[in-house]
PDB file of N, CA and C in Angstrom:
ATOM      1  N   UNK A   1    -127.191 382.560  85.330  1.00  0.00           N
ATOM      2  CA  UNK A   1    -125.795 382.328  85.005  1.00  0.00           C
ATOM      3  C   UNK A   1    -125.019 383.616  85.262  1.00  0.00           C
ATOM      4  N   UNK A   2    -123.963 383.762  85.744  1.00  0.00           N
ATOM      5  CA  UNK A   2    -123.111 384.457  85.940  1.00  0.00           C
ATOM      6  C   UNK A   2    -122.387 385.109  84.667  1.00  0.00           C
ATOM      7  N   UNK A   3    -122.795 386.576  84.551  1.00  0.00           N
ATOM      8  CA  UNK A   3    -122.085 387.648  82.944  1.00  0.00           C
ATOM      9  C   UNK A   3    -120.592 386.831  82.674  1.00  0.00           C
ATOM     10  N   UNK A   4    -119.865 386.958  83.528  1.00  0.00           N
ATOM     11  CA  UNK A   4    -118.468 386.637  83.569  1.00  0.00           C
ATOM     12  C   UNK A   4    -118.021 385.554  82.911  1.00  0.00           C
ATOM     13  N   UNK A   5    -119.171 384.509  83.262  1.00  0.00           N
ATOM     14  CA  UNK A   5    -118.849 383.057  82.573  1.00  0.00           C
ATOM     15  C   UNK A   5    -119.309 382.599  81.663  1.00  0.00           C
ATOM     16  N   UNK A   6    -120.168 383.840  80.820  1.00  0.00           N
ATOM     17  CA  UNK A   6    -121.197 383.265  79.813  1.00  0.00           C
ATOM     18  C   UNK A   6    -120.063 383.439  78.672  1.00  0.00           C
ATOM     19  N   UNK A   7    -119.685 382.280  78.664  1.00  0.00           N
ATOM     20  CA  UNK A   7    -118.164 381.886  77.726  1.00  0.00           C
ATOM     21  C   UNK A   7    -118.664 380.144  77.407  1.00  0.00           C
ATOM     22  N   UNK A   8    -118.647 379.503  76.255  1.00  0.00           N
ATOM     23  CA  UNK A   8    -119.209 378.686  75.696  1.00  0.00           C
ATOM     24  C   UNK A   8    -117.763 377.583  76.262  1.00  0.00           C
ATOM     25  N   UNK A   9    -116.070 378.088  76.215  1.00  0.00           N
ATOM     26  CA  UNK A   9    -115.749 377.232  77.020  1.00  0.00           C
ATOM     27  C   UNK A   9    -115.918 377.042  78.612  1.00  0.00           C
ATOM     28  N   UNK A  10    -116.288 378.168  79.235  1.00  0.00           N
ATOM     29  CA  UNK A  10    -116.355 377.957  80.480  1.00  0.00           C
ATOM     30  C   UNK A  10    -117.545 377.193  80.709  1.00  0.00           C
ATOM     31  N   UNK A  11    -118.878 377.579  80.147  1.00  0.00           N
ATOM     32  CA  UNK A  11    -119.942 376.630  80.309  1.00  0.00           C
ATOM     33  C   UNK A  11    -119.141 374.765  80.251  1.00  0.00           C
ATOM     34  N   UNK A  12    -118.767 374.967  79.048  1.00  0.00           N
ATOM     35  CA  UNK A  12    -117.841 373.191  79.107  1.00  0.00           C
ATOM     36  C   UNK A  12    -117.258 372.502  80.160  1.00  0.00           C
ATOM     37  N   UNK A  13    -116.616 373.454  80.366  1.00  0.00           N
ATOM     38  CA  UNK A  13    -115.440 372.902  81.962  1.00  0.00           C
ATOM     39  C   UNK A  13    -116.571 372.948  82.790  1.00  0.00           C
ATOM     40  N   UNK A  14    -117.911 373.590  83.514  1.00  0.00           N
ATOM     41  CA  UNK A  14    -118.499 373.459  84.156  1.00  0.00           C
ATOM     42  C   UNK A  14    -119.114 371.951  84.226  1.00  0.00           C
ATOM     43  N   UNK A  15    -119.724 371.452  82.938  1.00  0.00           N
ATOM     44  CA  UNK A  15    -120.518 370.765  82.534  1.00  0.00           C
ATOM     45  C   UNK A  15    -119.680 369.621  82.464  1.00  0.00           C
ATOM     46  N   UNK A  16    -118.250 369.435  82.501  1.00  0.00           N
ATOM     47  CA  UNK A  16    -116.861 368.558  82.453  1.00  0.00           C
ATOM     48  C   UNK A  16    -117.147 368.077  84.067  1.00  0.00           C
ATOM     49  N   UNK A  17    -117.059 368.773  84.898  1.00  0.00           N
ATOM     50  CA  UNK A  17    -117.010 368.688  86.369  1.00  0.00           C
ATOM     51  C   UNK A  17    -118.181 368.171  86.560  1.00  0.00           C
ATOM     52  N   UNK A  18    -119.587 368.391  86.339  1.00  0.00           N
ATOM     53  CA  UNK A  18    -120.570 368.111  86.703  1.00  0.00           C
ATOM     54  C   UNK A  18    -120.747 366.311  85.830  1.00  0.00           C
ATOM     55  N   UNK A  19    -120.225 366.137  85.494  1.00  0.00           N
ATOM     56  CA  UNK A  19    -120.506 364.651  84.520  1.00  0.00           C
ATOM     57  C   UNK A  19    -119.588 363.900  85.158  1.00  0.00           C
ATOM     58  N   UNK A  20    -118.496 364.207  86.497  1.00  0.00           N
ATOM     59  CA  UNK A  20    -117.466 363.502  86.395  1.00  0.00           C
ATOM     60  C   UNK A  20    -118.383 362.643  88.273  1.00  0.00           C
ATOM     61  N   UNK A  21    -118.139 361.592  88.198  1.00  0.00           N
ATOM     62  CA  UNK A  21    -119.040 360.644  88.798  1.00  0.00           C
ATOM     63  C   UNK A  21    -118.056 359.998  90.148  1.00  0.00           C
ATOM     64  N   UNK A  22    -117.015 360.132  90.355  1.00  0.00           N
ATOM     65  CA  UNK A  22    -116.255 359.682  91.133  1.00  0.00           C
ATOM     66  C   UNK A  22    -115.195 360.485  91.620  1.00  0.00           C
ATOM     67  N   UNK A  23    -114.261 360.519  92.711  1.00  0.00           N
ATOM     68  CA  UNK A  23    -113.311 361.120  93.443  1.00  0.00           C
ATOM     69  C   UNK A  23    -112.114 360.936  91.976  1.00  0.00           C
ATOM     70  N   UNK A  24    -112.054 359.476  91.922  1.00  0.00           N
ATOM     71  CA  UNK A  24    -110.746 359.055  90.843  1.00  0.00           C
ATOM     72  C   UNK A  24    -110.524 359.400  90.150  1.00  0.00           C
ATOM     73  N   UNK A  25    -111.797 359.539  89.160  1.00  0.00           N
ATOM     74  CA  UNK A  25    -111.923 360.560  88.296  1.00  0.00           C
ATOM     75  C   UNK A  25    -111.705 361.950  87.831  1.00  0.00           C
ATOM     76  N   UNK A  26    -112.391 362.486  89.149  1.00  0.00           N
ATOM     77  CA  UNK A  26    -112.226 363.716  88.958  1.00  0.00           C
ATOM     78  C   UNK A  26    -110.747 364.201  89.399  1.00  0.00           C
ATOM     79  N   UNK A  27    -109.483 363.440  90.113  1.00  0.00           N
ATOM     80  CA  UNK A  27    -108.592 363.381  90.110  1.00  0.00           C
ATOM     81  C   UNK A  27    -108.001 363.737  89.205  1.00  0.00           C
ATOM     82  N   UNK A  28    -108.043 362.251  88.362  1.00  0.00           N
ATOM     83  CA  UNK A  28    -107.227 362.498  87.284  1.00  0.00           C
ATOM     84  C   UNK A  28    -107.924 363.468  86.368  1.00  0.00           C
ATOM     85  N   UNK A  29    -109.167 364.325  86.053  1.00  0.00           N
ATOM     86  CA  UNK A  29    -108.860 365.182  85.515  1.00  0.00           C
ATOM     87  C   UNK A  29    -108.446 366.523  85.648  1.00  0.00           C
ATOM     88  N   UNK A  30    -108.454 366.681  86.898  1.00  0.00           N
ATOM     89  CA  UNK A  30    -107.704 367.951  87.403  1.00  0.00           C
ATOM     90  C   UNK A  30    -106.130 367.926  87.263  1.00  0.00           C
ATOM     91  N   UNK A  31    -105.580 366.608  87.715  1.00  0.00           N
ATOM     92  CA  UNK A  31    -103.841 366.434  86.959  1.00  0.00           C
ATOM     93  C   UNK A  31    -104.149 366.407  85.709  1.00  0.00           C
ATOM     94  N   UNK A  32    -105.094 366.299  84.742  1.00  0.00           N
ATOM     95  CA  UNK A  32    -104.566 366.865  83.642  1.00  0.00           C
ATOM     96  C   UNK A  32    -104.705 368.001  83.268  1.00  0.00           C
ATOM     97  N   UNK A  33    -105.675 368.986  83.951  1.00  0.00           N
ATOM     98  CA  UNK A  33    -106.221 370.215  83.423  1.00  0.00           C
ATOM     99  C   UNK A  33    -105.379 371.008  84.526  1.00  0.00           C
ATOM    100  N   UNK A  34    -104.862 371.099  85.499  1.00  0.00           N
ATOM    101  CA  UNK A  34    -104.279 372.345  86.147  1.00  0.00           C
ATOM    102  C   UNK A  34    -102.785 371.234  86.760  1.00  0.00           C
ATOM    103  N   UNK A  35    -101.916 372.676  86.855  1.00  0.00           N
ATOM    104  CA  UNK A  35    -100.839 372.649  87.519  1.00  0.00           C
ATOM    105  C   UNK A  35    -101.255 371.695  89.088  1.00  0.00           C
ATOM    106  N   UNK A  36    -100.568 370.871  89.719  1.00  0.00           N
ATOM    107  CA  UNK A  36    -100.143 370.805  91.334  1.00  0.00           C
ATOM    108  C   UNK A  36    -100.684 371.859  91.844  1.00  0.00           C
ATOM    109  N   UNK A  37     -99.803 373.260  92.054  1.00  0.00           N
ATOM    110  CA  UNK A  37     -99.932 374.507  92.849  1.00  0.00           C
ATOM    111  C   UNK A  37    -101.442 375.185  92.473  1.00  0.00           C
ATOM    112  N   UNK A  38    -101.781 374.626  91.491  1.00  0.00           N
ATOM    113  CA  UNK A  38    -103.486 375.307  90.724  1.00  0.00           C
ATOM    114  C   UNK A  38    -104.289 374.382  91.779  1.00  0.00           C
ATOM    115  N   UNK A  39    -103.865 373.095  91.532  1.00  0.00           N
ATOM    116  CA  UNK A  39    -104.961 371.765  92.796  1.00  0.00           C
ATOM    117  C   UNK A  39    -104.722 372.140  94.004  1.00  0.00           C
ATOM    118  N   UNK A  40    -103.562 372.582  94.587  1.00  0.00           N
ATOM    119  CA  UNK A  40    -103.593 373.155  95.881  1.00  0.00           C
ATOM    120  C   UNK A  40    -103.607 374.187  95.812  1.00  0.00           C
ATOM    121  N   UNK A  41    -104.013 375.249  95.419  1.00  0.00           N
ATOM    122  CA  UNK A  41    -104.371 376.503  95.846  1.00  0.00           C
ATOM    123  C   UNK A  41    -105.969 376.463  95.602  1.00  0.00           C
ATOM    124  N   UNK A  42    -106.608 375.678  94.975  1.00  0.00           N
ATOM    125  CA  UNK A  42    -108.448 375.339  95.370  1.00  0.00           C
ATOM    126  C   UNK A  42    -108.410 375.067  96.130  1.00  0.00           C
ATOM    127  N   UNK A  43    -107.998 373.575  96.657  1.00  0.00           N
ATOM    128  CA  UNK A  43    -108.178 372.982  97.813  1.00  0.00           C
ATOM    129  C   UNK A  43    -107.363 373.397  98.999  1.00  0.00           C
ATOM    130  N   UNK A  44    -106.706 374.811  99.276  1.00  0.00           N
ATOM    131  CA  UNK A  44    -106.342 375.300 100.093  1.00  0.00           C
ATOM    132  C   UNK A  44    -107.801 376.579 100.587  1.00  0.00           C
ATOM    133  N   UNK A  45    -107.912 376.879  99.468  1.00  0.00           N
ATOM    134  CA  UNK A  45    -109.267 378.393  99.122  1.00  0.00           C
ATOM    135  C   UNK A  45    -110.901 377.673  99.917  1.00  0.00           C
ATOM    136  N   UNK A  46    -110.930 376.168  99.431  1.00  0.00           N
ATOM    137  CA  UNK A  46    -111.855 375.784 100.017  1.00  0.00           C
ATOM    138  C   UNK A  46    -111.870 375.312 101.541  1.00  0.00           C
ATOM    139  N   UNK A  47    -110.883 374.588 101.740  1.00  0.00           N
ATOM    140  CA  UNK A  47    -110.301 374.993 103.371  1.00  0.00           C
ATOM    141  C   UNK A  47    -111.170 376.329 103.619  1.00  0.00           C
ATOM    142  N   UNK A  48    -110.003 377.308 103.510  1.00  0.00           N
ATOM    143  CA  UNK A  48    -110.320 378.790 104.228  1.00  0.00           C
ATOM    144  C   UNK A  48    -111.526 378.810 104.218  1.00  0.00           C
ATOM    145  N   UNK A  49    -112.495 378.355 103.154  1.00  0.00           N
ATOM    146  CA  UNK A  49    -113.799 378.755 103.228  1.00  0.00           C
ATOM    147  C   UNK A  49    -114.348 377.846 104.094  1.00  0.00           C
ATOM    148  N   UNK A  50    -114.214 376.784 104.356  1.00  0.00           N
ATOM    149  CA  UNK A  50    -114.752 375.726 105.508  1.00  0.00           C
ATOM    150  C   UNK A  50    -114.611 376.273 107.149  1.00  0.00           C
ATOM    151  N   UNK A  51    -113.154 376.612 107.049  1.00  0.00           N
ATOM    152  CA  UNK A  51    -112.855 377.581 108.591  1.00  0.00           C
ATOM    153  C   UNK A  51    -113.824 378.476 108.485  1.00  0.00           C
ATOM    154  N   UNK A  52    -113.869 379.603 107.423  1.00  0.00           N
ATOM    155  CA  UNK A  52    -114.149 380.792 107.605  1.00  0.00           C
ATOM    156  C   UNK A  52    -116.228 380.526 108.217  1.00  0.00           C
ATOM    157  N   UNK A  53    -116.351 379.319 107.303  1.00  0.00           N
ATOM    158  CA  UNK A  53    -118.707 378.858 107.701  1.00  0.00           C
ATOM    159  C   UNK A  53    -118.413 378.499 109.590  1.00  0.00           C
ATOM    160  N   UNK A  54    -116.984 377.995 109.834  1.00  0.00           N
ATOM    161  CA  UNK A  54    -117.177 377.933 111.123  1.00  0.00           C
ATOM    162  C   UNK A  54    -116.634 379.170 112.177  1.00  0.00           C
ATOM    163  N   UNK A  55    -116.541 380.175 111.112  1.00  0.00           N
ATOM    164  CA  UNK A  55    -116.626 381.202 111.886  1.00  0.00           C
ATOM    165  C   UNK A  55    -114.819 381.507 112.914  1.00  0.00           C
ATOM    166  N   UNK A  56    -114.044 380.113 112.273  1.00  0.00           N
ATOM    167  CA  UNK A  56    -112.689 380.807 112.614  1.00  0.00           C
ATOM    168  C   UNK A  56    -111.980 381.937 112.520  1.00  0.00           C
ATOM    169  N   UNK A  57    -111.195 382.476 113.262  1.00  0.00           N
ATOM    170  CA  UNK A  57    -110.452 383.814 112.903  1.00  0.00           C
ATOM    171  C   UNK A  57    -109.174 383.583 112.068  1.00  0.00           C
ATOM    172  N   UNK A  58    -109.318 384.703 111.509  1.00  0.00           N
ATOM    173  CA  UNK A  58    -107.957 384.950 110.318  1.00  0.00           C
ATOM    174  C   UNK A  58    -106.183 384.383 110.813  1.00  0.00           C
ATOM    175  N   UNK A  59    -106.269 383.981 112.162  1.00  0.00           N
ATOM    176  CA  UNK A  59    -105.163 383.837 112.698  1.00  0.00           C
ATOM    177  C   UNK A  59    -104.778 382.383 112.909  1.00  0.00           C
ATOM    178  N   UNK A  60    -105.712 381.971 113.251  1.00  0.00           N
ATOM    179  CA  UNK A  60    -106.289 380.511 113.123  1.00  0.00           C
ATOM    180  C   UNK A  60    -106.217 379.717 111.889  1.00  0.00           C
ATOM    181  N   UNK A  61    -106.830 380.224 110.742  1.00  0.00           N
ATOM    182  CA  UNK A  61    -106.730 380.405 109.597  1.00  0.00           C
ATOM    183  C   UNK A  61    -105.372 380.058 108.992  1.00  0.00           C
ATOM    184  N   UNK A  62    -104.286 381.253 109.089  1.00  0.00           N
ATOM    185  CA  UNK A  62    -103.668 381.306 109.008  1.00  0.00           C
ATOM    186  C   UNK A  62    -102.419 380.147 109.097  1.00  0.00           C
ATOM    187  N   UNK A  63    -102.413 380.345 110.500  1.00  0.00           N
ATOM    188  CA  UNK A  63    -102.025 379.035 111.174  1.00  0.00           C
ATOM    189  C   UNK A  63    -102.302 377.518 110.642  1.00  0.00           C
ATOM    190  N   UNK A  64    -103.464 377.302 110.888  1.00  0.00           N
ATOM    191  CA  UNK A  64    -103.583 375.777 109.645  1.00  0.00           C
ATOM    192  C   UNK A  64    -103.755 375.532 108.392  1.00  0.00           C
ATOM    193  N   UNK A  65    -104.019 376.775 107.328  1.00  0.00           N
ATOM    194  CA  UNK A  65    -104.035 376.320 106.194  1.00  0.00           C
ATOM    195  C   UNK A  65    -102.169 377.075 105.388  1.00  0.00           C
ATOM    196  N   UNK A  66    -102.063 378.007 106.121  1.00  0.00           N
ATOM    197  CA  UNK A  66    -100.593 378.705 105.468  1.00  0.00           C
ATOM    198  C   UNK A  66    -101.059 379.351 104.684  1.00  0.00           C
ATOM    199  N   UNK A  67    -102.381 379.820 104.445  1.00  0.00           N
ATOM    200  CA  UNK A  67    -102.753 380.880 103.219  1.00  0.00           C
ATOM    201  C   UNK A  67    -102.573 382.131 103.990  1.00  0.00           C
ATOM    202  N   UNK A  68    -102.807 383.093 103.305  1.00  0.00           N
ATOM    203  CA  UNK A  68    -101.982 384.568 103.345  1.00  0.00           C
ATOM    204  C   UNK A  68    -103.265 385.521 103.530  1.00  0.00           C
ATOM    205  N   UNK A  69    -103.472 386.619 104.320  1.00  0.00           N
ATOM    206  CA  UNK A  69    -104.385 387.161 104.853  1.00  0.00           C
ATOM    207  C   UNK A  69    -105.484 387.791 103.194  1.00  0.00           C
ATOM    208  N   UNK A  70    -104.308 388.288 102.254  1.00  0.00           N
ATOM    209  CA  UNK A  70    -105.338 388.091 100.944  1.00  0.00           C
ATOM    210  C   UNK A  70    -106.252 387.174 100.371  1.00  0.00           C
ATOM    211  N   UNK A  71    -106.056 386.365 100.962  1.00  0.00           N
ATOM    212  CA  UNK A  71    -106.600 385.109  99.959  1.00  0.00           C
ATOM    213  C   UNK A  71    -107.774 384.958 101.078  1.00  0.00           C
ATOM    214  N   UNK A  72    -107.549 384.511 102.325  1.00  0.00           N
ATOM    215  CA  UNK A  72    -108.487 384.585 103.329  1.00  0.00           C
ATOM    216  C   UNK A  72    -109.442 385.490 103.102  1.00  0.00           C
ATOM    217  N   UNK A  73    -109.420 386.652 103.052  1.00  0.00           N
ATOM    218  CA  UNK A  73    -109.995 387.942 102.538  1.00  0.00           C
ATOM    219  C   UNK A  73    -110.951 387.663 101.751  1.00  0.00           C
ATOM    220  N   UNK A  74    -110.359 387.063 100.471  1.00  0.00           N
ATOM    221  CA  UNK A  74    -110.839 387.128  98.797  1.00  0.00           C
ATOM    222  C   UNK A  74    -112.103 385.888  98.657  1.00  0.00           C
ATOM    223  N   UNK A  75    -111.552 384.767  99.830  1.00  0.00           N
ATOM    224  CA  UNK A  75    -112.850 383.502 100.266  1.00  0.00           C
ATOM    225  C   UNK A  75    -114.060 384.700 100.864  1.00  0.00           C
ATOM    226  N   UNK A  76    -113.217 384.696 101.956  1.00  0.00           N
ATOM    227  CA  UNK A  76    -114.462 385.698 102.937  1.00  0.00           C
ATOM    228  C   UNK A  76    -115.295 386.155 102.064  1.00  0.00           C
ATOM    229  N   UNK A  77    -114.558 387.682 101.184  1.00  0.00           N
ATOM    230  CA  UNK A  77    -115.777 388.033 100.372  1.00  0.00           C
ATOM    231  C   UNK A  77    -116.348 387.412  99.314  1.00  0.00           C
ATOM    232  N   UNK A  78    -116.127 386.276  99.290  1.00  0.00           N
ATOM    233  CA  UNK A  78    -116.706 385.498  98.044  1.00  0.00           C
ATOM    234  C   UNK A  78    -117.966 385.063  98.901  1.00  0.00           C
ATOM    235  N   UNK A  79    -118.005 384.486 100.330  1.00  0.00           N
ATOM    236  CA  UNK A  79    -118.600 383.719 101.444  1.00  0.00           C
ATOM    237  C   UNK A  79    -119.450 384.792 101.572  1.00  0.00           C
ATOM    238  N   UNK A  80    -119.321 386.047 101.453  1.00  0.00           N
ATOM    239  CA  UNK A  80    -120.076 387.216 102.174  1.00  0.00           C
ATOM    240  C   UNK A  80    -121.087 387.943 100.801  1.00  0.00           C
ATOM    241  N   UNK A  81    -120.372 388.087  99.737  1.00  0.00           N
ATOM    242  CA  UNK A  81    -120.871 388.889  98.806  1.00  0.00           C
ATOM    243  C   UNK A  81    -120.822 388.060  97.496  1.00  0.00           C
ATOM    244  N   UNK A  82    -120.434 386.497  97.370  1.00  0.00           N
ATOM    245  CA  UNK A  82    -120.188 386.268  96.337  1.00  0.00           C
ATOM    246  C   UNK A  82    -121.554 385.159  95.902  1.00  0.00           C
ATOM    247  N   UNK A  83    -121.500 383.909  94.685  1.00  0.00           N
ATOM    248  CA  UNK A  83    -122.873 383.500  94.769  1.00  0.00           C
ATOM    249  C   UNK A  83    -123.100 382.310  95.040  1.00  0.00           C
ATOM    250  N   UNK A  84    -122.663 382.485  96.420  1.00  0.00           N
ATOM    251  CA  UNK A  84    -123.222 381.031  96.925  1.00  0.00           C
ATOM    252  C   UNK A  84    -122.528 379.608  96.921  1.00  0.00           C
ATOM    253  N   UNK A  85    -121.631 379.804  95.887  1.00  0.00           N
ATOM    254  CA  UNK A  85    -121.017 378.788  95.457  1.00  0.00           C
ATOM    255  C   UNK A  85    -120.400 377.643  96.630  1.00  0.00           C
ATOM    256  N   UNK A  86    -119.318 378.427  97.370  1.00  0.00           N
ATOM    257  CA  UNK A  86    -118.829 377.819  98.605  1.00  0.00           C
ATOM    258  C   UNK A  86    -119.469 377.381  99.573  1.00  0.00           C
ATOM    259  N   UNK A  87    -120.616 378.112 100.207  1.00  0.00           N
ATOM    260  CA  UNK A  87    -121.760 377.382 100.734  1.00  0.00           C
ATOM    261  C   UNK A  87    -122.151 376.262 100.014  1.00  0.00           C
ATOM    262  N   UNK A  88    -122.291 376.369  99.045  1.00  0.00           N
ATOM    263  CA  UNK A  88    -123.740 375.336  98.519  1.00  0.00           C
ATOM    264  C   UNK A  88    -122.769 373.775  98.970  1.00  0.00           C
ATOM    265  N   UNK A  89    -121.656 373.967  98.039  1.00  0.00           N
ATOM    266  CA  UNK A  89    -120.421 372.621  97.751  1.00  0.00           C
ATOM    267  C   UNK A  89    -120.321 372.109  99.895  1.00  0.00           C
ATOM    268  N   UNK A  90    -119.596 373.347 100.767  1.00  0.00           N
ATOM    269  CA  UNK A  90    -120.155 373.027 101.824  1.00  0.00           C
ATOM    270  C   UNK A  90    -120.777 372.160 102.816  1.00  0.00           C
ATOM    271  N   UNK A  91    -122.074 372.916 102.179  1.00  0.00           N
ATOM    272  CA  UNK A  91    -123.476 372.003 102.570  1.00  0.00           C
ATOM    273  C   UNK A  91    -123.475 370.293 101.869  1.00  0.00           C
ATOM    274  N   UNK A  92    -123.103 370.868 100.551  1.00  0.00           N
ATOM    275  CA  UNK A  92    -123.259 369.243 100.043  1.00  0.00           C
ATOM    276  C   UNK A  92    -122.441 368.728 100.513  1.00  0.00           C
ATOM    277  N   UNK A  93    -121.018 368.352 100.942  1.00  0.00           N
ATOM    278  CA  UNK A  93    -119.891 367.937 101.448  1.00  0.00           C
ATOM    279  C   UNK A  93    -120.329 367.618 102.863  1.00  0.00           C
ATOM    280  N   UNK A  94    -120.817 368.673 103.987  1.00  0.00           N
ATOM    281  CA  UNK A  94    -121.676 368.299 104.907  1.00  0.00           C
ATOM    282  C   UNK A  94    -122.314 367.452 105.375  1.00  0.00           C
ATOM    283  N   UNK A  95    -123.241 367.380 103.903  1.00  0.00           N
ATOM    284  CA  UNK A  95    -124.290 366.590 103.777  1.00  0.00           C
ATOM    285  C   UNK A  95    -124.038 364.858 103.811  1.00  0.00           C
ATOM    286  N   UNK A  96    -122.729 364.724 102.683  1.00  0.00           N
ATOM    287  CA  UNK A  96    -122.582 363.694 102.421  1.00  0.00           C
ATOM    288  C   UNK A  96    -121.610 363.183 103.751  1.00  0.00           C
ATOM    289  N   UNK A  97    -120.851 363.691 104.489  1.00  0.00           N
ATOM    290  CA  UNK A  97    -120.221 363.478 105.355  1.00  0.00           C
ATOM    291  C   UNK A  97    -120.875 363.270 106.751  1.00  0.00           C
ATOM    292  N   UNK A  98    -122.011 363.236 106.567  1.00  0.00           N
ATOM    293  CA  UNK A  98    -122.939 363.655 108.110  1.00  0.00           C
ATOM    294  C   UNK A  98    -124.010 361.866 107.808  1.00  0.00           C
ATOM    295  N   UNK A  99    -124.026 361.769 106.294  1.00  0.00           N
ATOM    296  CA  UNK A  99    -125.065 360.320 106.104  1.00  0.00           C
ATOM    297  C   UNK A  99    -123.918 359.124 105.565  1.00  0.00           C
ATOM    298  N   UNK A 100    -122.583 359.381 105.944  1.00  0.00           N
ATOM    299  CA  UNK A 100    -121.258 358.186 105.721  1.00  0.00           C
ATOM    300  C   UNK A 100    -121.488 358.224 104.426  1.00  0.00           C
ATOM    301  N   UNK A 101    -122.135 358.931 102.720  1.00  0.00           N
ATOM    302  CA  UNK A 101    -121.685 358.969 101.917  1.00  0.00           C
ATOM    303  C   UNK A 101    -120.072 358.877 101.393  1.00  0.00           C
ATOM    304  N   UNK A 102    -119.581 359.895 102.197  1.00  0.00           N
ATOM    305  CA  UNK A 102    -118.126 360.550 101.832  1.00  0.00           C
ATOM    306  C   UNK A 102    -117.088 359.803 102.797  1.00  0.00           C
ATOM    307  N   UNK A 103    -116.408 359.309 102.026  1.00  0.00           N
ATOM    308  CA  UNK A 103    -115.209 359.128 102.974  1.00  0.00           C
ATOM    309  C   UNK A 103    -113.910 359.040 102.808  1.00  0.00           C
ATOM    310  N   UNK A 104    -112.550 358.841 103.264  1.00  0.00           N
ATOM    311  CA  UNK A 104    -111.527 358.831 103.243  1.00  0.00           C
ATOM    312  C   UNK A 104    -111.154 358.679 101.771  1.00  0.00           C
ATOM    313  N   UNK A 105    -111.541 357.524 101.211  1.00  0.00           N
ATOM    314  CA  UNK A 105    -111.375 356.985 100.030  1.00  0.00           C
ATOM    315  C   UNK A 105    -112.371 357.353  98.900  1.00  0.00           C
ATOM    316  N   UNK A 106    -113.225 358.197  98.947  1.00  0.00           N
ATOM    317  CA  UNK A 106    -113.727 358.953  97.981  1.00  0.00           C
ATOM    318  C   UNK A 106    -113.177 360.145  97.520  1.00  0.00           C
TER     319      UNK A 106
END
Protein backbone atom coordinates (compact mmCIF):
# COMPACT_ATOMS: atom_id res chain seq x y z
CA UNK A 1 0.00 0.00 0.00
CA UNK A 2 1.10 3.30 -0.72
CA UNK A 3 2.44 5.68 2.85
CA UNK A 4 0.38 8.51 1.35
CA UNK A 5 -2.88 6.68 1.31
CA UNK A 6 -2.72 4.74 4.37
CA UNK A 7 -5.78 6.98 5.42
CA UNK A 8 -8.80 4.75 6.58
CA UNK A 9 -10.95 7.23 4.31
CA UNK A 10 -8.93 6.86 1.37
CA UNK A 11 -8.74 3.06 1.76
CA UNK A 12 -12.91 3.55 1.53
CA UNK A 13 -13.13 5.51 -1.65
CA UNK A 14 -10.73 2.90 -3.03
CA UNK A 15 -12.80 -0.01 -1.94
CA UNK A 16 -16.14 2.37 -3.13
CA UNK A 17 -14.66 2.16 -6.76
CA UNK A 18 -13.66 -1.32 -6.63
CA UNK A 19 -17.39 -2.65 -5.59
CA UNK A 20 -18.92 -0.44 -8.21
CA UNK A 21 -19.96 -3.16 -11.04
CA UNK A 22 -21.08 -1.12 -13.99
CA UNK A 23 -20.21 2.07 -16.25
CA UNK A 24 -23.85 3.61 -14.84
CA UNK A 25 -22.96 3.27 -11.81
CA UNK A 26 -19.91 4.30 -11.46
CA UNK A 27 -21.22 7.42 -13.26
CA UNK A 28 -23.45 8.38 -11.09
CA UNK A 29 -21.11 8.09 -8.37
CA UNK A 30 -18.54 10.24 -9.54
CA UNK A 31 -21.49 13.12 -10.22
CA UNK A 32 -21.95 12.76 -6.85
CA UNK A 33 -18.51 12.68 -5.39
CA UNK A 34 -16.52 15.24 -7.66
CA UNK A 35 -17.13 18.44 -9.46
CA UNK A 36 -17.70 18.16 -13.70
CA UNK A 37 -14.09 19.86 -14.09
CA UNK A 38 -12.75 17.05 -11.25
CA UNK A 39 -14.52 14.15 -13.97
CA UNK A 40 -12.82 15.87 -16.71
CA UNK A 41 -9.66 16.58 -15.57
CA UNK A 42 -9.24 12.41 -14.76
CA UNK A 43 -10.54 11.58 -17.79
CA UNK A 44 -8.50 14.14 -19.58
CA UNK A 45 -5.04 12.83 -17.26
CA UNK A 46 -5.98 9.35 -18.42
CA UNK A 47 -6.13 10.31 -22.08
CA UNK A 48 -2.57 11.86 -21.78
CA UNK A 49 -1.59 8.73 -20.25
CA UNK A 50 -3.06 6.51 -23.11
CA UNK A 51 -1.17 8.91 -25.80
CA UNK A 52 1.76 9.12 -23.72
CA UNK A 53 1.90 4.18 -23.59
CA UNK A 54 1.66 5.05 -27.34
CA UNK A 55 4.51 6.90 -27.20
CA UNK A 56 2.89 10.28 -28.68
CA UNK A 57 4.70 13.57 -28.46
CA UNK A 58 3.85 16.39 -26.12
CA UNK A 59 2.61 18.37 -29.16
CA UNK A 60 0.33 15.94 -30.34
CA UNK A 61 -0.77 15.61 -26.97
CA UNK A 62 -1.38 18.79 -26.68
CA UNK A 63 -3.24 19.24 -29.66
CA UNK A 64 -5.95 16.51 -28.90
CA UNK A 65 -6.47 16.45 -25.42
CA UNK A 66 -6.00 20.60 -24.63
CA UNK A 67 -4.05 19.64 -21.51
CA UNK A 68 -1.14 21.89 -20.69
CA UNK A 69 2.53 20.75 -20.95
CA UNK A 70 2.38 20.42 -16.83
CA UNK A 71 -0.02 18.05 -16.56
CA UNK A 72 1.39 16.00 -19.56
CA UNK A 73 4.59 16.08 -17.58
CA UNK A 74 2.96 15.10 -14.15
CA UNK A 75 1.12 11.70 -16.24
CA UNK A 76 4.53 11.07 -17.84
CA UNK A 77 6.18 10.95 -14.52
CA UNK A 78 3.58 9.12 -12.91
CA UNK A 79 3.93 6.54 -16.30
CA UNK A 80 7.75 6.65 -15.72
CA UNK A 81 8.36 6.75 -11.93
CA UNK A 82 5.02 6.35 -10.48
CA UNK A 83 3.15 2.80 -9.35
CA UNK A 84 1.89 1.37 -12.04
CA UNK A 85 -1.38 2.48 -11.69
CA UNK A 86 -2.00 3.94 -15.31
CA UNK A 87 -0.53 1.03 -16.94
CA UNK A 88 -2.26 -1.55 -15.11
CA UNK A 89 -6.14 0.33 -15.74
CA UNK A 90 -4.52 0.61 -19.50
CA UNK A 91 -3.87 -2.86 -19.93
CA UNK A 92 -7.17 -3.74 -18.40
CA UNK A 93 -9.12 -1.29 -20.68
CA UNK A 94 -6.96 -2.87 -23.52
CA UNK A 95 -7.79 -5.92 -22.51
CA UNK A 96 -11.40 -5.55 -22.36
CA UNK A 97 -11.51 -3.60 -25.59
CA UNK A 98 -9.38 -6.09 -27.67
CA UNK A 99 -12.10 -9.35 -26.39
CA UNK A 100 -15.53 -6.79 -27.30
CA UNK A 101 -15.97 -6.71 -23.42
CA UNK A 102 -16.02 -2.82 -23.49
CA UNK A 103 -17.99 -0.82 -25.48
CA UNK A 104 -19.58 2.38 -26.45
CA UNK A 105 -22.30 1.85 -23.98
CA UNK A 106 -20.39 0.62 -21.08
Amino acid sequence: MIKKFNDKNILNLAKAFVCIDNTDDCLDFLADLCTVSEVKAMAQRLEVAAMLNDRRVYSDIVAKTGASTATISRVNNALTYGEDGYKNVLEKLSAKSDSGELTEDD
